[in-house]
C-alpha atoms as a PDB file:
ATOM      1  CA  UNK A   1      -1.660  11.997   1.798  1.00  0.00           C
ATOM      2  CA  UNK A   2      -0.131   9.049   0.687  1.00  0.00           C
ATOM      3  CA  UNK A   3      -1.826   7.072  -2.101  1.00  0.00           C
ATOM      4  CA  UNK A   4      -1.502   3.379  -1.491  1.00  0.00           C
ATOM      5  CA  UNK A   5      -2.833   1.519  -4.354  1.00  0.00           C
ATOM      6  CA  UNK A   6      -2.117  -2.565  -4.452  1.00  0.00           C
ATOM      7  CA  UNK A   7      -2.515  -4.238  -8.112  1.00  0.00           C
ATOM      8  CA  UNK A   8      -2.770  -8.312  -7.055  1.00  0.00           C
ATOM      9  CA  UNK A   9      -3.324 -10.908  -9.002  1.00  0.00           C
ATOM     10  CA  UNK A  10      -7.204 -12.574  -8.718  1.00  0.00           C
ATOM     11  CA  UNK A  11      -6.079 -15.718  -7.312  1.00  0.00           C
ATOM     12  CA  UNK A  12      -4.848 -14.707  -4.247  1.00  0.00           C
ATOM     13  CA  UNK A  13      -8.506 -14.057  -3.111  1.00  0.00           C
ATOM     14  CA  UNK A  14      -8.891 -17.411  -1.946  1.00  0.00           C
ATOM     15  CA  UNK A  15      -5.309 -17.221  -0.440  1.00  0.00           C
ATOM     16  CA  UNK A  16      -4.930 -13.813   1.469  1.00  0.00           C
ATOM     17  CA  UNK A  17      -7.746 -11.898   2.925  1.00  0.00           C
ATOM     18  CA  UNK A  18      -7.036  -8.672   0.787  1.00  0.00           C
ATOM     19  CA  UNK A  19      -9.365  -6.116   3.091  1.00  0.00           C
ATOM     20  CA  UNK A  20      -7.279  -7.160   5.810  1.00  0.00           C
ATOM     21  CA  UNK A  21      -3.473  -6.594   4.747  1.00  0.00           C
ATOM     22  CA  UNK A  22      -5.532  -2.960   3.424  1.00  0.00           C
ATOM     23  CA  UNK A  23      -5.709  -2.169   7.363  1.00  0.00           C
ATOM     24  CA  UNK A  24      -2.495  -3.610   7.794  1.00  0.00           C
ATOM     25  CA  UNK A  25      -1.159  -1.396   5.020  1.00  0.00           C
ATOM     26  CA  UNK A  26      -3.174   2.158   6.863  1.00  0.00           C
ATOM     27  CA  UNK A  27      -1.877   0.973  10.065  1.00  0.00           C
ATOM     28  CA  UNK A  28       1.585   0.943   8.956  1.00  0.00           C
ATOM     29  CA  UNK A  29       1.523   4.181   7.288  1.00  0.00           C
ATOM     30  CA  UNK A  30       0.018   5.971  10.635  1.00  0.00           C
ATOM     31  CA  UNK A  31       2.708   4.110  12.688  1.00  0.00           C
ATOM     32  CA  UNK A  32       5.482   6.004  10.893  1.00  0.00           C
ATOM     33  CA  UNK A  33       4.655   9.462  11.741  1.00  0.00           C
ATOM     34  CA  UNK A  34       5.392  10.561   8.302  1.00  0.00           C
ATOM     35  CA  UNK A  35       2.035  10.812   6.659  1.00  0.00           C
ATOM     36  CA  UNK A  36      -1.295  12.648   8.418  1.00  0.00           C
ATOM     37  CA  UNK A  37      -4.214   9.500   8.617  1.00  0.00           C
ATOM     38  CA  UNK A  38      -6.847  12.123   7.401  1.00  0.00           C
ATOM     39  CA  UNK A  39      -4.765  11.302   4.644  1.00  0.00           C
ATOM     40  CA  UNK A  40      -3.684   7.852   4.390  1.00  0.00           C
ATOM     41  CA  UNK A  41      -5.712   5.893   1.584  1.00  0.00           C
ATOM     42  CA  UNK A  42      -5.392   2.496   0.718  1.00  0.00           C
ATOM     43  CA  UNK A  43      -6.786   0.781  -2.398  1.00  0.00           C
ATOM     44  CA  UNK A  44      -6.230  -2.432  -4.048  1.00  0.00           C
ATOM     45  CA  UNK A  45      -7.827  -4.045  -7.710  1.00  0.00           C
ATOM     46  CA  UNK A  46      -7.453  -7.582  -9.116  1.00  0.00           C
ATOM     47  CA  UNK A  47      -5.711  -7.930 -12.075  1.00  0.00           C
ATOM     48  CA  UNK A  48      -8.003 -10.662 -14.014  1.00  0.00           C
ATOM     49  CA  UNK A  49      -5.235 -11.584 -16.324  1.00  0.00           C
ATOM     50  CA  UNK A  50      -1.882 -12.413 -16.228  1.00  0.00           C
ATOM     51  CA  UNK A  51       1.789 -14.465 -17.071  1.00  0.00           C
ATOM     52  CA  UNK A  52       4.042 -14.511 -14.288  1.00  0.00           C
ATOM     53  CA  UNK A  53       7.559 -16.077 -14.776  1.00  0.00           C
ATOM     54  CA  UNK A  54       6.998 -19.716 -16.317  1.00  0.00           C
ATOM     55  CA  UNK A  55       3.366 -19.111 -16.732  1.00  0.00           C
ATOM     56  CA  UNK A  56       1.631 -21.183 -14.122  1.00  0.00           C
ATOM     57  CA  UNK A  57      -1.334 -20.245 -12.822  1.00  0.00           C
ATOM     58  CA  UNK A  58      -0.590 -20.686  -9.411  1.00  0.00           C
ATOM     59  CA  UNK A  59       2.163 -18.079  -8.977  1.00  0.00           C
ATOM     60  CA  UNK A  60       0.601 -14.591  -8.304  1.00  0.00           C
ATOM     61  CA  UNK A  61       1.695 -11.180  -6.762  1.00  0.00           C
ATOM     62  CA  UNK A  62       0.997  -8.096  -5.195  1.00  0.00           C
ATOM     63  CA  UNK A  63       2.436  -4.500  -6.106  1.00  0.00           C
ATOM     64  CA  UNK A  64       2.179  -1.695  -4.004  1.00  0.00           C
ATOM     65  CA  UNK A  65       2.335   1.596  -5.352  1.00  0.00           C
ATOM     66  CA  UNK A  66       2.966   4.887  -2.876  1.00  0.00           C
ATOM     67  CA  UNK A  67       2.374   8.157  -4.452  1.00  0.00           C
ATOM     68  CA  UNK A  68       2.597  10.897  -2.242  1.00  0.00           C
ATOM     69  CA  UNK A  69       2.974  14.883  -1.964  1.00  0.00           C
ATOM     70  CA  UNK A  70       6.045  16.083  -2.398  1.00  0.00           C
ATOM     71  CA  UNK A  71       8.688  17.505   0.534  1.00  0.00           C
ATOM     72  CA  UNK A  72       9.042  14.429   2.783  1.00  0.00           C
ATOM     73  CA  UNK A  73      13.140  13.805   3.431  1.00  0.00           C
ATOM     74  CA  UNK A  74      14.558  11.335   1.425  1.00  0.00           C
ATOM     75  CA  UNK A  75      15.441   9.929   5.107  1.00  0.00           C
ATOM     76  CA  UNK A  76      11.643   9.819   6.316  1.00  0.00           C
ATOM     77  CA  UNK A  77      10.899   8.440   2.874  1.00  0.00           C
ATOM     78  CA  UNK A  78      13.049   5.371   3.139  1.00  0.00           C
ATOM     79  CA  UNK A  79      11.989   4.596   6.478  1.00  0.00           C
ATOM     80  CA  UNK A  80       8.595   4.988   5.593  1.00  0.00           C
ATOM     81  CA  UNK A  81       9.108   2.513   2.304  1.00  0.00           C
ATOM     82  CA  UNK A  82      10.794  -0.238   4.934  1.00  0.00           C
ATOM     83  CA  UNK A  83       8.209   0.339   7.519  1.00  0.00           C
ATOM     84  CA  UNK A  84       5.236  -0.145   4.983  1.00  0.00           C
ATOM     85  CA  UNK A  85       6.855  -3.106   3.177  1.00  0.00           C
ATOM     86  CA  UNK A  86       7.966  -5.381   6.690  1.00  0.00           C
ATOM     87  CA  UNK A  87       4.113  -4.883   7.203  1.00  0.00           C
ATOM     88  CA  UNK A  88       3.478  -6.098   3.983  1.00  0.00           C
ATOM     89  CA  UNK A  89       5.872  -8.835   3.708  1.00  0.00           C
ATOM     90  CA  UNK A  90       5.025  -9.721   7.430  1.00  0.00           C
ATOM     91  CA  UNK A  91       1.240 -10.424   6.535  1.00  0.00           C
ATOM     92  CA  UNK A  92       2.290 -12.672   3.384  1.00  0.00           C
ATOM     93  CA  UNK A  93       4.988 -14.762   5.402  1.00  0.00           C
ATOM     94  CA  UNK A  94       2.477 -17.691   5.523  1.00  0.00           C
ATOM     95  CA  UNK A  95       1.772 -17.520   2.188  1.00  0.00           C
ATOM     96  CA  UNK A  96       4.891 -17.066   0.748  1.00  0.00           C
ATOM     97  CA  UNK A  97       5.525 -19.866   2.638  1.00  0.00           C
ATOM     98  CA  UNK A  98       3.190 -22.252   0.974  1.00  0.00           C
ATOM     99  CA  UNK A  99       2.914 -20.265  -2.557  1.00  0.00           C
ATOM    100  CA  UNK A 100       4.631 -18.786  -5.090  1.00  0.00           C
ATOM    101  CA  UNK A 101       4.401 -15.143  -4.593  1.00  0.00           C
ATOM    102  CA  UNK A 102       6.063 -12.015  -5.824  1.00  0.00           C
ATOM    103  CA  UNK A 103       6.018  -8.767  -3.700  1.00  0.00           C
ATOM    104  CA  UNK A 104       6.827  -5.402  -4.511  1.00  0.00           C
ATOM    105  CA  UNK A 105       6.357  -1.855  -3.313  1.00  0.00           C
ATOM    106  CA  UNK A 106       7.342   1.252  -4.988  1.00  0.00           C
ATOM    107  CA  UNK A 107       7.233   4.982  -3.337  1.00  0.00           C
ATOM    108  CA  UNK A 108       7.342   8.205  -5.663  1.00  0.00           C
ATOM    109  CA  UNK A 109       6.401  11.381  -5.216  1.00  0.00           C
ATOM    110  CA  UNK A 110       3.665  13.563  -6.486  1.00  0.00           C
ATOM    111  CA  UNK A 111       4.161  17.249  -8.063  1.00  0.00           C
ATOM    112  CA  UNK A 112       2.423  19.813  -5.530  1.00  0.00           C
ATOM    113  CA  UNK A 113       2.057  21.975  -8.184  1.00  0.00           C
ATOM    114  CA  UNK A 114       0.453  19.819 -10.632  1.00  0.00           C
ATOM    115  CA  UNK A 115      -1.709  18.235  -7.821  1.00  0.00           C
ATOM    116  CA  UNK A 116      -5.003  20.340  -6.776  1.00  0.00           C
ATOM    117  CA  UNK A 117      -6.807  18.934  -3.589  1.00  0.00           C
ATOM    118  CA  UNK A 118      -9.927  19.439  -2.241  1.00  0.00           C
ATOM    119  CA  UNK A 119     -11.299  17.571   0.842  1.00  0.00           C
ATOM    120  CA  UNK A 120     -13.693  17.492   3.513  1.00  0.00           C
ATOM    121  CA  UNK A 121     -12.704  14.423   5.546  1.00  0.00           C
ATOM    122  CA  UNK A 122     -11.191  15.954   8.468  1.00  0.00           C
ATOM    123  CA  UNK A 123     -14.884  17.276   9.548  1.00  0.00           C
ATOM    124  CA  UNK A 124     -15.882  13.814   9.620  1.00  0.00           C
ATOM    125  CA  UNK A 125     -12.927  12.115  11.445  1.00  0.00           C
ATOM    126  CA  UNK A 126     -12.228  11.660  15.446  1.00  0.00           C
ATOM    127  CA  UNK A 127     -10.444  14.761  16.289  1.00  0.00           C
ATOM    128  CA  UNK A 128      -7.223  12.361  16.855  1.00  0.00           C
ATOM    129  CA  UNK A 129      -6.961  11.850  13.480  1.00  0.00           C
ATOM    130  CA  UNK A 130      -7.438  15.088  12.008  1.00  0.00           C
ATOM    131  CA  UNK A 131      -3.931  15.863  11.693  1.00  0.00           C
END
């Protein structure tokens, strides 16, 4: 696993094509060696509602959230956190650019023992991704 779950603000739908820093996001996580893709999961929802800073509308932001099983290095953990947030803050350059945007990503771990899995993915993935 990791968990990668974005919370954005609604108005940078028109701004940022959201499905495609998700692939950005799953590409960066396989690129590290750190997490297996069978996996990697990537999510994002729109926050409908919000203040940010002085209030104006046109300010918005994106927070990424990484939970994942415990066990990693603190080493391959930090790389991993820099690796997935360059990719992030890579894709948003030209917005952040233009607009006012706050980014943010945040990596924690999850309890093994307070975390039951069950999966059948790998069956259904290309044998090089069945790690």
């Amino acid at each position: 696993m990791p968990h990668l779950s974005l919370e954005y603000s609604r108005n940078l739908e028109t701004r940022l094509d959201m499905p495609g820093l998700l692939r950005v996001l799953r590409d960066a996580a396989i690129e590290t060696g750190v997490f297996p893709p069978a996996g990697i999961r990537v999510r994002a929802f729109a926050a409908d509602h919000v203040v940010i800073a002085d209030g104006n509308p046109d300010h918005a932001f994106i927070d990424i959230s990484v939970r994942l099983r415990g066990g990693r290095s603190d080493a391959d953990k930090a790389r991993a956190t820099a690796h997935l947030f360059a990719a992030a803050e890579g894709y948003c350059a030209a917005d952040m650019a233009q607009h006012s945007l706050m980014l943010s990503l945040e990596m924690r771990d999850i309890d093994p023992a307070l975390s039951p899995k069950a999966s059948s993915i790998r069956r259904f993935l290309p044998k090089d991704m069945q790690q």
